[in-house]
PDB file of N, CA and C in Angstrom:
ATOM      1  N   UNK A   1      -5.679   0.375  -4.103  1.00  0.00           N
ATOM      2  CA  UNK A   1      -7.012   0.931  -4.011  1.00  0.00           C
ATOM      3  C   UNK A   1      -6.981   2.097  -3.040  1.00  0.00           C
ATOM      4  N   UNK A   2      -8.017   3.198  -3.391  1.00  0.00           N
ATOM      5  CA  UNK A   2      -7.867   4.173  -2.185  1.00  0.00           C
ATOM      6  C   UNK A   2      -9.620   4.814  -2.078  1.00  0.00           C
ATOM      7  N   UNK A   3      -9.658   5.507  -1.320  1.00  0.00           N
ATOM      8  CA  UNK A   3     -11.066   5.827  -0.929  1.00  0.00           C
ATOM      9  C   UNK A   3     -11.636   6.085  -2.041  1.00  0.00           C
ATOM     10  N   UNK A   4     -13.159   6.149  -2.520  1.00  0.00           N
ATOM     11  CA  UNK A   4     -13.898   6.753  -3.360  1.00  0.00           C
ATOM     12  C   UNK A   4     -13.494   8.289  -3.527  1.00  0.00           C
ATOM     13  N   UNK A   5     -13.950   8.979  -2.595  1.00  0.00           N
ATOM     14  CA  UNK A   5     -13.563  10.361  -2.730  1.00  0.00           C
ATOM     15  C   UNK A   5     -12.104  11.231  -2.810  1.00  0.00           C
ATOM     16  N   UNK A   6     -11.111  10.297  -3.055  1.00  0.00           N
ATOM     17  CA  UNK A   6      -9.948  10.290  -3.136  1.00  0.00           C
ATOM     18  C   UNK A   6      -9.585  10.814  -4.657  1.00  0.00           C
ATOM     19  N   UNK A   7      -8.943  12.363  -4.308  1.00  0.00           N
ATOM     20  CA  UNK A   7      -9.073  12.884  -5.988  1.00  0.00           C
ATOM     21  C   UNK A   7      -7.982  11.811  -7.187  1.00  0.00           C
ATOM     22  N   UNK A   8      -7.298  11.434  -6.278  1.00  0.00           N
ATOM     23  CA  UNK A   8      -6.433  10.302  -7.178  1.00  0.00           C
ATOM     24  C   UNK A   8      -7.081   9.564  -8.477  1.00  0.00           C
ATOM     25  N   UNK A   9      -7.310   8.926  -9.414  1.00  0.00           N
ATOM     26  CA  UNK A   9      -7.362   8.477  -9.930  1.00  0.00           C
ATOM     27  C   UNK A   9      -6.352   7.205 -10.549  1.00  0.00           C
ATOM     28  N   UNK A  10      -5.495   7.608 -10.665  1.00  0.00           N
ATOM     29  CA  UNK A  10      -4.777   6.714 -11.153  1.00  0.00           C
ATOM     30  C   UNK A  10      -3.185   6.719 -10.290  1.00  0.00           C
ATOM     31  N   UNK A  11      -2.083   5.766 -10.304  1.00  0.00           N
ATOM     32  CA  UNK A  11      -0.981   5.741 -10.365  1.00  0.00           C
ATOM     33  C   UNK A  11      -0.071   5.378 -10.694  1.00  0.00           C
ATOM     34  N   UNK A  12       1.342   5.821 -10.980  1.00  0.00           N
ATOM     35  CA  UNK A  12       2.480   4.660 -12.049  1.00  0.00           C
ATOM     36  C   UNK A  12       2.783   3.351 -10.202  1.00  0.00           C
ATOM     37  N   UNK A  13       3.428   2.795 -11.126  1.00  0.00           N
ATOM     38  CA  UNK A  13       4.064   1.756 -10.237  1.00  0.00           C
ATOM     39  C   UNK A  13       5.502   2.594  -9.560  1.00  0.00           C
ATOM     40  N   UNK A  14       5.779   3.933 -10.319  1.00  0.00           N
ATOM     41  CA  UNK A  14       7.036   4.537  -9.301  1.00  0.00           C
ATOM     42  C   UNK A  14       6.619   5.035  -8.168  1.00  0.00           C
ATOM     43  N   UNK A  15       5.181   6.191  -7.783  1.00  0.00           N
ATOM     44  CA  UNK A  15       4.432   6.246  -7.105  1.00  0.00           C
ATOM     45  C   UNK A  15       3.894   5.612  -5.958  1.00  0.00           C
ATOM     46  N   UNK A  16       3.651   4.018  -6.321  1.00  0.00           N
ATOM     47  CA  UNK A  16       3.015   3.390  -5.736  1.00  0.00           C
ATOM     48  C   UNK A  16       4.085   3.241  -4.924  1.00  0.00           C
ATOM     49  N   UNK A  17       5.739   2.747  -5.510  1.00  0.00           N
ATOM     50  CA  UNK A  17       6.946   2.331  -5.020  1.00  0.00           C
ATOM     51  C   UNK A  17       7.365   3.334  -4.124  1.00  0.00           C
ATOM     52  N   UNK A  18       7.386   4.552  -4.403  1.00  0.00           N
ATOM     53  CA  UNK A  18       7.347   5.373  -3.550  1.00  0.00           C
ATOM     54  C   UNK A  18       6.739   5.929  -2.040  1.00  0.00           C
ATOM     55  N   UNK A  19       5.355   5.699  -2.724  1.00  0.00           N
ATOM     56  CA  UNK A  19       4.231   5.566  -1.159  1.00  0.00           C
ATOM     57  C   UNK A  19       4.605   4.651  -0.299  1.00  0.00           C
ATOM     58  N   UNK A  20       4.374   3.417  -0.425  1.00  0.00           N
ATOM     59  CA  UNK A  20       5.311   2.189   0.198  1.00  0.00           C
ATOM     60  C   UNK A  20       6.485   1.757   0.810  1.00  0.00           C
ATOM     61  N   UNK A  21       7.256   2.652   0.262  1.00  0.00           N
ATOM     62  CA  UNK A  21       8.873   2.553   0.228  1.00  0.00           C
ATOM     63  C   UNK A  21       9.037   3.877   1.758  1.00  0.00           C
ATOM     64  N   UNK A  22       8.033   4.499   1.512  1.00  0.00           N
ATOM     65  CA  UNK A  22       8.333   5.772   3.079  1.00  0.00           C
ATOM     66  C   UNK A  22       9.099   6.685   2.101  1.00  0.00           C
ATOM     67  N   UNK A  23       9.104   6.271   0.555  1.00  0.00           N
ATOM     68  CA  UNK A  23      10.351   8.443  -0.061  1.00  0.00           C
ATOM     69  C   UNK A  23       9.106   9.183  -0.261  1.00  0.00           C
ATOM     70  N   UNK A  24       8.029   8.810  -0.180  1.00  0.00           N
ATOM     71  CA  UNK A  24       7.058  10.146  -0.013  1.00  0.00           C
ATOM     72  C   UNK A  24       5.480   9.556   0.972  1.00  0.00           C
ATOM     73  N   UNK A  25       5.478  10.984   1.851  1.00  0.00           N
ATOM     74  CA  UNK A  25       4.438  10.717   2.814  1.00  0.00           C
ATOM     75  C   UNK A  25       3.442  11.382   2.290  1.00  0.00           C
ATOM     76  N   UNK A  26       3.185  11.810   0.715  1.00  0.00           N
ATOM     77  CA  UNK A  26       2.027  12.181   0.526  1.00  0.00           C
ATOM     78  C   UNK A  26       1.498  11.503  -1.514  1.00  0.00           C
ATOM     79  N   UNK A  27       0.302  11.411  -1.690  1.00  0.00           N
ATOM     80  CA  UNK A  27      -0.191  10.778  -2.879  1.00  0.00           C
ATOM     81  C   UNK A  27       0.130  11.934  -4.013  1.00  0.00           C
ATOM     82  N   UNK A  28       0.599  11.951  -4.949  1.00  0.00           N
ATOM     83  CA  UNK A  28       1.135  13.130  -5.857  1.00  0.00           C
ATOM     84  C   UNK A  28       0.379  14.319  -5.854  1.00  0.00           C
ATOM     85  N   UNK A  29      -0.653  14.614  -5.661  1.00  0.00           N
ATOM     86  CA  UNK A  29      -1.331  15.778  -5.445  1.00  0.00           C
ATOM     87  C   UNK A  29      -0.943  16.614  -4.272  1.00  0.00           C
ATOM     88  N   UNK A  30      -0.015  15.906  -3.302  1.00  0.00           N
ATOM     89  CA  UNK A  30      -0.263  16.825  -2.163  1.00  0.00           C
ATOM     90  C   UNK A  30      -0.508  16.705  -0.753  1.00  0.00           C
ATOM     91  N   UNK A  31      -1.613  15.425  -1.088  1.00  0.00           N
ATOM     92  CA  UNK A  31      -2.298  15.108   0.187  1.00  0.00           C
ATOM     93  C   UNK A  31      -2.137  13.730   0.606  1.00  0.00           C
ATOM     94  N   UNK A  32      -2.318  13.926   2.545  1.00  0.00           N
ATOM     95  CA  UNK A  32      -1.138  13.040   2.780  1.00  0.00           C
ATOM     96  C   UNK A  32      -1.560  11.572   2.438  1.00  0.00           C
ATOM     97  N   UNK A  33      -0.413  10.623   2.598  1.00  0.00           N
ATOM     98  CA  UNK A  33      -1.414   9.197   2.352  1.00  0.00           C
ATOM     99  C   UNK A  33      -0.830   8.010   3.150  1.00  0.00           C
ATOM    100  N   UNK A  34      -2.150   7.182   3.667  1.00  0.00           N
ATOM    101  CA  UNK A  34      -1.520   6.854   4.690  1.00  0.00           C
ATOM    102  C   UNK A  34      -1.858   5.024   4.331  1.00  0.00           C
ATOM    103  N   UNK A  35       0.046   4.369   3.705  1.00  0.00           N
ATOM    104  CA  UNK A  35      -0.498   2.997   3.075  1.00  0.00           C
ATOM    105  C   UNK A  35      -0.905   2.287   4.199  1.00  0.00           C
ATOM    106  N   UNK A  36      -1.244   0.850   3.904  1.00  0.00           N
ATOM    107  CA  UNK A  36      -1.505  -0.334   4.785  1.00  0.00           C
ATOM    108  C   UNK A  36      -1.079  -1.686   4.173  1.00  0.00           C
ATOM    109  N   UNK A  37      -0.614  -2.384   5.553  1.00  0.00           N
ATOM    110  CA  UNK A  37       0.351  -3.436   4.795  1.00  0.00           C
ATOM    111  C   UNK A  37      -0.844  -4.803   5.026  1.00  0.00           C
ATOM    112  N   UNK A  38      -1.130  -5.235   3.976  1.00  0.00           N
ATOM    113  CA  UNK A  38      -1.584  -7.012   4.937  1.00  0.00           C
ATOM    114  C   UNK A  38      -0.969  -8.064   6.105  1.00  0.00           C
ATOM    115  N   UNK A  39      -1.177  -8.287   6.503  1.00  0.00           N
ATOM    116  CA  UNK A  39      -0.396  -9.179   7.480  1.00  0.00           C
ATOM    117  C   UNK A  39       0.796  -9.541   7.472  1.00  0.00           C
ATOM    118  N   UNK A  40       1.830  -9.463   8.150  1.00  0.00           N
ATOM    119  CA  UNK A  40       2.946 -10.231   8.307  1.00  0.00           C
ATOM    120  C   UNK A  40       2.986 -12.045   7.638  1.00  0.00           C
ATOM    121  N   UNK A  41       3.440 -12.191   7.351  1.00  0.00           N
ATOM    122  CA  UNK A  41       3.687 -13.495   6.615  1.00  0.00           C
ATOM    123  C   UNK A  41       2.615 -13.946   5.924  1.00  0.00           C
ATOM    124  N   UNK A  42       1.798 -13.157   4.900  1.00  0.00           N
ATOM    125  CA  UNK A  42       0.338 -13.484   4.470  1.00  0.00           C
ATOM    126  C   UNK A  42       1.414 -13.242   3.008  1.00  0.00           C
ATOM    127  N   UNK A  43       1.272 -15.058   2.179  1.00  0.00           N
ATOM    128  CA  UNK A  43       1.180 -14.772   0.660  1.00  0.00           C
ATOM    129  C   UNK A  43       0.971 -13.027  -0.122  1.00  0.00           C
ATOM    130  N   UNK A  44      -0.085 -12.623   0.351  1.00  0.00           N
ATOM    131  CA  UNK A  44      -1.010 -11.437  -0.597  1.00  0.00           C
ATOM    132  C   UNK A  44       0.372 -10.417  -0.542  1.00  0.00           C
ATOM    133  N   UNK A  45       0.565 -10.075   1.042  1.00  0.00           N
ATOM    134  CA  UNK A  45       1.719  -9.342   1.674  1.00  0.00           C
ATOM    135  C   UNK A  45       3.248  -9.471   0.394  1.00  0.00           C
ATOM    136  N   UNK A  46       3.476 -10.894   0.645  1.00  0.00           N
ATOM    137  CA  UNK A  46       5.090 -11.304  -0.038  1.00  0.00           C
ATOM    138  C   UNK A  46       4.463 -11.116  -1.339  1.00  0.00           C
ATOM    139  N   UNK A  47       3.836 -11.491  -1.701  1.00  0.00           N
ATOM    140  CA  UNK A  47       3.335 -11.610  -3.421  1.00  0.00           C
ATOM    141  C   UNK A  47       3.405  -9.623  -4.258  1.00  0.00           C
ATOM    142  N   UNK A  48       2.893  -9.134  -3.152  1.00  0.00           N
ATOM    143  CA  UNK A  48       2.566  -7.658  -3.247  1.00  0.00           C
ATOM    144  C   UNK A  48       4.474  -6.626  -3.597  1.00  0.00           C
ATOM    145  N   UNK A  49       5.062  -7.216  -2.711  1.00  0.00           N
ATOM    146  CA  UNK A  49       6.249  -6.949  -2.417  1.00  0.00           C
ATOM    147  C   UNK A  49       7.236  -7.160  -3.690  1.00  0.00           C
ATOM    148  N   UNK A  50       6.784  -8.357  -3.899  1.00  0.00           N
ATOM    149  CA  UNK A  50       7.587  -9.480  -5.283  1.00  0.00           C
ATOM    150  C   UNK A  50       7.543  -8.466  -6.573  1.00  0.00           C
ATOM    151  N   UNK A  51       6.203  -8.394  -6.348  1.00  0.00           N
ATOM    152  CA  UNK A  51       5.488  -7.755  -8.125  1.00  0.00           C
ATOM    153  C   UNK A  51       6.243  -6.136  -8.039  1.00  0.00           C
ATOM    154  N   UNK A  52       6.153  -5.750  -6.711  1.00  0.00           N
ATOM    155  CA  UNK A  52       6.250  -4.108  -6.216  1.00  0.00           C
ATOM    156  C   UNK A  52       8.032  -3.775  -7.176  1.00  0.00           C
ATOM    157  N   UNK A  53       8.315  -4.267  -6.074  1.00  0.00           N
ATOM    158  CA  UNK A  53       9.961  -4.034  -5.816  1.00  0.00           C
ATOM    159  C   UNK A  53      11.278  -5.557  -6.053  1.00  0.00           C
ATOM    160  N   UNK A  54      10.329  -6.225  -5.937  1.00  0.00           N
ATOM    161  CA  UNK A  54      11.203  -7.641  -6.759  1.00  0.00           C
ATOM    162  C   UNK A  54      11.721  -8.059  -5.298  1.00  0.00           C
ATOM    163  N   UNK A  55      11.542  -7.707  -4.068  1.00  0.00           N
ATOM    164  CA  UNK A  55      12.094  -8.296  -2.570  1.00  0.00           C
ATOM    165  C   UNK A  55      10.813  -8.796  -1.749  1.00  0.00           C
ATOM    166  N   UNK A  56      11.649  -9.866  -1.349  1.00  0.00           N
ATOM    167  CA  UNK A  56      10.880 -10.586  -0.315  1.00  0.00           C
ATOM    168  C   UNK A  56      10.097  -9.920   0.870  1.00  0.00           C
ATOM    169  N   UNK A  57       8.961 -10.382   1.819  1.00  0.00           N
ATOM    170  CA  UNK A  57       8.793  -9.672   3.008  1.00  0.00           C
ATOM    171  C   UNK A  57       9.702  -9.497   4.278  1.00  0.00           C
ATOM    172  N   UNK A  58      10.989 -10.244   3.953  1.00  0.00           N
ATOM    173  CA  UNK A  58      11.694 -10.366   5.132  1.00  0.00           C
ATOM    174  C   UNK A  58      13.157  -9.707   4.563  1.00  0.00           C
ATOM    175  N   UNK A  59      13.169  -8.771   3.165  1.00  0.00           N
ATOM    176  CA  UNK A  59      14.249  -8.075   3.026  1.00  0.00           C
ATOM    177  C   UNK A  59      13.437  -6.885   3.047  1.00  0.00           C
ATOM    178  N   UNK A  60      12.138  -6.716   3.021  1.00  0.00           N
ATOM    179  CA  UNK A  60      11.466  -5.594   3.476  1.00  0.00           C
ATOM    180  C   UNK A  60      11.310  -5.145   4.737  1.00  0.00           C
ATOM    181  N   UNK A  61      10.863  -6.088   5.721  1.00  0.00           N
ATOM    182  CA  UNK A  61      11.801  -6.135   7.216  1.00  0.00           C
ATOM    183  C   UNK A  61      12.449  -5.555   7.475  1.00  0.00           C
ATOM    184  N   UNK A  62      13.491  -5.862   6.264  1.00  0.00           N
ATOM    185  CA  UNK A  62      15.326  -5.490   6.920  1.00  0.00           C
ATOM    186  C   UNK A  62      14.961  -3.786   6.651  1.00  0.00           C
ATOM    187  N   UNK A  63      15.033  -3.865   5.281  1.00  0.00           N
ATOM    188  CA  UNK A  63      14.440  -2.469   4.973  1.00  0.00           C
ATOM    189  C   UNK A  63      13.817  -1.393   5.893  1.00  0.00           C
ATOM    190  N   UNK A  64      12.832  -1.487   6.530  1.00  0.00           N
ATOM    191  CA  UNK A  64      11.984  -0.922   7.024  1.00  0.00           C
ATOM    192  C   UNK A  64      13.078  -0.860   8.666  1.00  0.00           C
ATOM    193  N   UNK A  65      13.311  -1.846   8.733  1.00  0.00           N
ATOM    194  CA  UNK A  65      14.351  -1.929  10.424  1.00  0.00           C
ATOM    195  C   UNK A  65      15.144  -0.996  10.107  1.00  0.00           C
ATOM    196  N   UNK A  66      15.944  -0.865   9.066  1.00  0.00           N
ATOM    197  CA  UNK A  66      17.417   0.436   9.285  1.00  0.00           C
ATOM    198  C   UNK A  66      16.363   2.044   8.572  1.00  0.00           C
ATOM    199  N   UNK A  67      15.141   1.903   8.233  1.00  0.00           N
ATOM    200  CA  UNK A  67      14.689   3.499   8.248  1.00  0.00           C
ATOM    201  C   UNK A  67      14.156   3.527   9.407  1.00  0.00           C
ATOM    202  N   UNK A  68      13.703   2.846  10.234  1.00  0.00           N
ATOM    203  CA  UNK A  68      13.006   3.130  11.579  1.00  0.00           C
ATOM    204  C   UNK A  68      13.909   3.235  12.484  1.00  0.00           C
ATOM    205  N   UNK A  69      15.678   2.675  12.233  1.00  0.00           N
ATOM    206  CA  UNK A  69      16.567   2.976  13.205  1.00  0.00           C
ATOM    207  C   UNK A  69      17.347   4.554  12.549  1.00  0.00           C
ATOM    208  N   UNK A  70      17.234   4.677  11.742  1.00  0.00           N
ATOM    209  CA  UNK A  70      17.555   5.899  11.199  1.00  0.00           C
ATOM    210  C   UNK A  70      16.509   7.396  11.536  1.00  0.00           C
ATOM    211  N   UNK A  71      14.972   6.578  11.615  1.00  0.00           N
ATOM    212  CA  UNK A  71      14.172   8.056  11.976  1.00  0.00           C
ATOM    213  C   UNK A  71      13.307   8.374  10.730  1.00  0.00           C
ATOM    214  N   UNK A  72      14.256   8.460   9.512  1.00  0.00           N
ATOM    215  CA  UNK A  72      13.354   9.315   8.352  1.00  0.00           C
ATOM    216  C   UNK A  72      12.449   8.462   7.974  1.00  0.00           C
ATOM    217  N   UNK A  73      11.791   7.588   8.351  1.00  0.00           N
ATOM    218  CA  UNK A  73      10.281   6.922   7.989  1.00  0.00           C
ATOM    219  C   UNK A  73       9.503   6.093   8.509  1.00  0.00           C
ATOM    220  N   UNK A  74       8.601   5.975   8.385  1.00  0.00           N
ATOM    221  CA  UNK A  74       7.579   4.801   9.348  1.00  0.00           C
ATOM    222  C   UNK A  74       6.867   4.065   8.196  1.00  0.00           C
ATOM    223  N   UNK A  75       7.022   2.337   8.437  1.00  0.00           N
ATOM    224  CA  UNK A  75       6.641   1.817   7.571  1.00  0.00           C
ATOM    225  C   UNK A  75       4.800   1.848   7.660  1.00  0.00           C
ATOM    226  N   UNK A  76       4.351   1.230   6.526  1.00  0.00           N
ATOM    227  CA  UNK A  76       3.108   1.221   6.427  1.00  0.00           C
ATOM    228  C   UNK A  76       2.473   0.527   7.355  1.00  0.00           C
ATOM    229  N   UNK A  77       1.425   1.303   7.866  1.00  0.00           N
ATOM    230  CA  UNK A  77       0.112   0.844   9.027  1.00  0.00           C
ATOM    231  C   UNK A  77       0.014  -1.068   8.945  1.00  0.00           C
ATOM    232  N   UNK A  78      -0.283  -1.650   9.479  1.00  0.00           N
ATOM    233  CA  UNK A  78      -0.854  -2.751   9.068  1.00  0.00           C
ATOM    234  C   UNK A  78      -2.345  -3.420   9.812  1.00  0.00           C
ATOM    235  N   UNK A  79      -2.848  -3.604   8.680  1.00  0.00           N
ATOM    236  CA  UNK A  79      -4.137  -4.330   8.782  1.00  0.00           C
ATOM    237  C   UNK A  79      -4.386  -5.888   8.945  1.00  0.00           C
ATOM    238  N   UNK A  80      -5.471  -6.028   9.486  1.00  0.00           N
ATOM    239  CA  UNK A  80      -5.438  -7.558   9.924  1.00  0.00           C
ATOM    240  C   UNK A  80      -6.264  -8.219   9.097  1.00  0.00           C
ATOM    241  N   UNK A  81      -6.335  -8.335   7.735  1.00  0.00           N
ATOM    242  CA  UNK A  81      -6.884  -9.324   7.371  1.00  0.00           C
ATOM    243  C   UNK A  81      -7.091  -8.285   5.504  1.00  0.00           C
ATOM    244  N   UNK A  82      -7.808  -8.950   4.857  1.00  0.00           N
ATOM    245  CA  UNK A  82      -7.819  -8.103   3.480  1.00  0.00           C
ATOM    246  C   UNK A  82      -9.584  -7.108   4.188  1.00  0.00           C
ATOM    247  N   UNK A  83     -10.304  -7.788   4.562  1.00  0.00           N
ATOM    248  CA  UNK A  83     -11.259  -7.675   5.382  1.00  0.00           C
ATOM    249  C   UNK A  83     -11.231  -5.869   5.944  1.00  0.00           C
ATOM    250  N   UNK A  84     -10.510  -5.920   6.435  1.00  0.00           N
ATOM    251  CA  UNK A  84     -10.194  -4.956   7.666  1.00  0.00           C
ATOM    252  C   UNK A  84      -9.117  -3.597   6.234  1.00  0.00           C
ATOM    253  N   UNK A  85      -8.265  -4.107   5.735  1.00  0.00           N
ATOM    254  CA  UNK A  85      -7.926  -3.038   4.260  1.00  0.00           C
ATOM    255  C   UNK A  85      -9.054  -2.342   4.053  1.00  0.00           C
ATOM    256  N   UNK A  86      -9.825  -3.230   3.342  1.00  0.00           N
ATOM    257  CA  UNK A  86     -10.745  -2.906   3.049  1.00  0.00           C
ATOM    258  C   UNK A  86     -11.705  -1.763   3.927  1.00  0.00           C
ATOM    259  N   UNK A  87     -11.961  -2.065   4.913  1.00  0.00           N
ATOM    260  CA  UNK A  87     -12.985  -1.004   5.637  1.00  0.00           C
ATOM    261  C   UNK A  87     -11.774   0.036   6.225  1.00  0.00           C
ATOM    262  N   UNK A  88     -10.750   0.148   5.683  1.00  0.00           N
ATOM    263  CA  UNK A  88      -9.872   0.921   6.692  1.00  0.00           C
ATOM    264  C   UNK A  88      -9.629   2.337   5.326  1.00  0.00           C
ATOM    265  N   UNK A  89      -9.539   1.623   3.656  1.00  0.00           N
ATOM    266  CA  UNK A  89      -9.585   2.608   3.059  1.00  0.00           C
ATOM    267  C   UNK A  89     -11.050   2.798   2.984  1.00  0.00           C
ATOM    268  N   UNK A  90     -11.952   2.066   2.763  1.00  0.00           N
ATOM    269  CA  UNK A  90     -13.481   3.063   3.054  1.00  0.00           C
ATOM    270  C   UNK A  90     -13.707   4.250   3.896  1.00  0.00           C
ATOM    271  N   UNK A  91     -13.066   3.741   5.549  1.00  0.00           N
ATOM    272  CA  UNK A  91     -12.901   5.013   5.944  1.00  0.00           C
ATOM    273  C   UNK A  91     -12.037   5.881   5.761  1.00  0.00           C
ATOM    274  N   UNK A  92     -11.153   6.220   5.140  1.00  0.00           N
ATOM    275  CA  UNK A  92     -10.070   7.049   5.218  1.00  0.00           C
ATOM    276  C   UNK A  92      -9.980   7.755   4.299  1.00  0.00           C
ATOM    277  N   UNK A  93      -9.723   8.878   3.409  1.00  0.00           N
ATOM    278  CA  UNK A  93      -9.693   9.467   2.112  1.00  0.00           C
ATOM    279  C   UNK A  93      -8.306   9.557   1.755  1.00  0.00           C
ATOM    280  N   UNK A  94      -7.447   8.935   3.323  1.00  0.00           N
ATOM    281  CA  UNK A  94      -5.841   9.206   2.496  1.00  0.00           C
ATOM    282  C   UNK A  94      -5.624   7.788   2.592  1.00  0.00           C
ATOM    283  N   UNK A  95      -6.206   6.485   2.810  1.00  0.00           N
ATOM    284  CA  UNK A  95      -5.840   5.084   3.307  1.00  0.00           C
ATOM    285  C   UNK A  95      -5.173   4.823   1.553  1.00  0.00           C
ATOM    286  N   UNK A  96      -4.385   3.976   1.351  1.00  0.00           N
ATOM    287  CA  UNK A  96      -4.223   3.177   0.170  1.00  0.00           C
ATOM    288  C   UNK A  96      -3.689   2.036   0.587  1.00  0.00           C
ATOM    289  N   UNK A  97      -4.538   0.759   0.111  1.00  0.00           N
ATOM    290  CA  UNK A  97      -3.982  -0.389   0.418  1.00  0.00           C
ATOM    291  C   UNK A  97      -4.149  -1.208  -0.720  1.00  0.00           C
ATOM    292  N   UNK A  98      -3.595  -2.832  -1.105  1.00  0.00           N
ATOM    293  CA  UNK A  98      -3.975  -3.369  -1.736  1.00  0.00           C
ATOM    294  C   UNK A  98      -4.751  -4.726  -1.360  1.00  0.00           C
ATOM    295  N   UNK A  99      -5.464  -5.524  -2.274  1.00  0.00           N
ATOM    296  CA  UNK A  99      -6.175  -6.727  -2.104  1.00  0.00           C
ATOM    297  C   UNK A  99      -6.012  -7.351  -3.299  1.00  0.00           C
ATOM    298  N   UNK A 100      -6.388  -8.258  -2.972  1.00  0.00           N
ATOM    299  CA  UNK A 100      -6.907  -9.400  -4.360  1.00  0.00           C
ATOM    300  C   UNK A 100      -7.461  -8.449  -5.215  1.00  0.00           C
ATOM    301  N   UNK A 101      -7.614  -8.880  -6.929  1.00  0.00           N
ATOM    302  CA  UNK A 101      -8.481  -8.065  -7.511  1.00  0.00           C
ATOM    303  C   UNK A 101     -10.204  -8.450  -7.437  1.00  0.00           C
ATOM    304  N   UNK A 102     -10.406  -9.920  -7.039  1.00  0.00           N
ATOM    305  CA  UNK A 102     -11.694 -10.280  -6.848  1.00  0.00           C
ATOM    306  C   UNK A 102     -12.394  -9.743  -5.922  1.00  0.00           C
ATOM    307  N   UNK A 103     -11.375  -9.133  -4.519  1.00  0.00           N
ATOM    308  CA  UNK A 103     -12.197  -8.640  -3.611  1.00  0.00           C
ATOM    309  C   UNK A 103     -12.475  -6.689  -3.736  1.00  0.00           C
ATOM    310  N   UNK A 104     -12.258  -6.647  -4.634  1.00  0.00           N
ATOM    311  CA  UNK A 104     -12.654  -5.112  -4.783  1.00  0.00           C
ATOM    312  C   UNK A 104     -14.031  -4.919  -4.539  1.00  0.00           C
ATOM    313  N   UNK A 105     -14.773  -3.644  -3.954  1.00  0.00           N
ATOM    314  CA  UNK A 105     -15.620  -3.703  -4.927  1.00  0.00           C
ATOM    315  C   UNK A 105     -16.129  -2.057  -4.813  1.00  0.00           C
ATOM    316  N   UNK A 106     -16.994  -1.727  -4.860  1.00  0.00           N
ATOM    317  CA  UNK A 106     -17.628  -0.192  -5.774  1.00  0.00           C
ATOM    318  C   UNK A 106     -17.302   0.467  -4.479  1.00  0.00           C
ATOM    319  N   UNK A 107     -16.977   0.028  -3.404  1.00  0.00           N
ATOM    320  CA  UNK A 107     -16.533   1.111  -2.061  1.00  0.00           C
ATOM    321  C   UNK A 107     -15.286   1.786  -2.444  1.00  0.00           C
ATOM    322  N   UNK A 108     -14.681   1.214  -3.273  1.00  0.00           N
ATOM    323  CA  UNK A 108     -13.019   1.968  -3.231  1.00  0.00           C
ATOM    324  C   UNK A 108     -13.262   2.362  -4.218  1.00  0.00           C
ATOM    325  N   UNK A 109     -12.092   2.699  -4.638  1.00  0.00           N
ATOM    326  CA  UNK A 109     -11.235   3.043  -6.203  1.00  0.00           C
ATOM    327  C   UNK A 109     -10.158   2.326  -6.659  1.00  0.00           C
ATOM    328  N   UNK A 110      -9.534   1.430  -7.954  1.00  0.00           N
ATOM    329  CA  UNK A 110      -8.732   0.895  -8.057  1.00  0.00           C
ATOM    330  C   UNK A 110      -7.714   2.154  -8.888  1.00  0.00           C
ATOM    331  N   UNK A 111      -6.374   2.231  -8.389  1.00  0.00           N
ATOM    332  CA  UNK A 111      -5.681   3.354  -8.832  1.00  0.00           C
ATOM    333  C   UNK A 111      -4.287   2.501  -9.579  1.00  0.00           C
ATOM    334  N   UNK A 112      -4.205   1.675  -9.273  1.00  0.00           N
ATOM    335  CA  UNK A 112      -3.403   1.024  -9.919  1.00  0.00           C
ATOM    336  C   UNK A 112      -2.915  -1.025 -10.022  1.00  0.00           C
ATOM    337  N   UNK A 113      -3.015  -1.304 -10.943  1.00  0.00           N
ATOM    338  CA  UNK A 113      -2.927  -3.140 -10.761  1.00  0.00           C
ATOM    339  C   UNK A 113      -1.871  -3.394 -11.432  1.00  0.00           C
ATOM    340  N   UNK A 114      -0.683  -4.505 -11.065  1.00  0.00           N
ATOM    341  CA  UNK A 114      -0.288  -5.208 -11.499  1.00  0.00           C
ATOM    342  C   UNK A 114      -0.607  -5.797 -12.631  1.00  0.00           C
ATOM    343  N   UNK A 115       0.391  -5.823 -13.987  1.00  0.00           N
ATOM    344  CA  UNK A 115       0.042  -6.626 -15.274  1.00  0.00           C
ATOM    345  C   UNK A 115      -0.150  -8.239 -14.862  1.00  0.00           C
ATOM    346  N   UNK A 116      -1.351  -8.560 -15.410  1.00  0.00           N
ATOM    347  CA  UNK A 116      -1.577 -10.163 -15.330  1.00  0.00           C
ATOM    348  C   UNK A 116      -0.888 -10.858 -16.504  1.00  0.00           C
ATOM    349  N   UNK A 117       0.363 -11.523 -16.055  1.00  0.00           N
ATOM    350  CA  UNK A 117       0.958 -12.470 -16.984  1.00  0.00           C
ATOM    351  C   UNK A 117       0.344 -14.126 -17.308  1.00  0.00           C
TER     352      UNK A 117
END
C-alpha cells in the first residue's frame, strides 16, 4: 500500500522485490520511496517475506546484516504495529508498507497483493 496521492498505481512483484530488497531507493517513476517493515518476529512480517522472496525473517536478517556491513543499503524503516504502517503511509507520499488485506482502507492505495491460493 502507499499514500493516496502517490502517482503509483500499481506494481509487479519484481518492483516490490526490489523496493524491499534495498536494489532500488526509489518507486519506478523516480521518486524516492521509503518501505516499512512490521515488527520483528510478527507472523504478518515472516509471512510477507515467504510470499515476497521465498526466505524466512531471520535469513532476511542475515541479508540485511552483510548490506549494512557492506554500506550500499539500509534496510526498511520499521513500524510498530500494522496500526502505526498504516498512519505512517497516510503520512508520507513516499511510505510503502504492507498489512493484512482486511485492514486497508480508503486512506491508502493498494498497489500491489499477493495471489490468494
Amino acid at each position: 500500500m502507499v499514500n493516496k496521492s502517490n502517482s503509483i498505481n500499481a506494481l509487479s512483484k519484481r518492483e516490490v522485490i526490489d523496493i524491499y530488497m534495498g536494489r532500488y531507493l526509489t518507486f519506478p517513476d523516480g521518486e524516492m520511496s521509503q518501505p516499512l517493515d512490521l515488527p520483528a518476529q510478527s507472523t504478518l512480517k515472516n509471512d510477507f517475506y515467504q510470499q515476497l522472496v521465498n526466505k524466512s525473517e531471520q535469513k532476511i536478517n542475515a541479508y540485511w546484516a552483510r548490506l549494512l556491513f557492506s554500506g550500499r543499503a539500509k534496510p526498511p524503516s520499521q513500524a510498530t504495529s500494522v496500526e502505526d504502517a498504516l498512519n505512517k503511509v497516510k503520512a508520507s507520499k513516499f511510505a510503502i508498507g504492507y498489512i493484512p488485506k482486511s485492514q486497508i482502507t480508503d486512506a491508502v492505495k493498494v498497489v500491489y497483493q499477493f495471489d490468494e491460493n
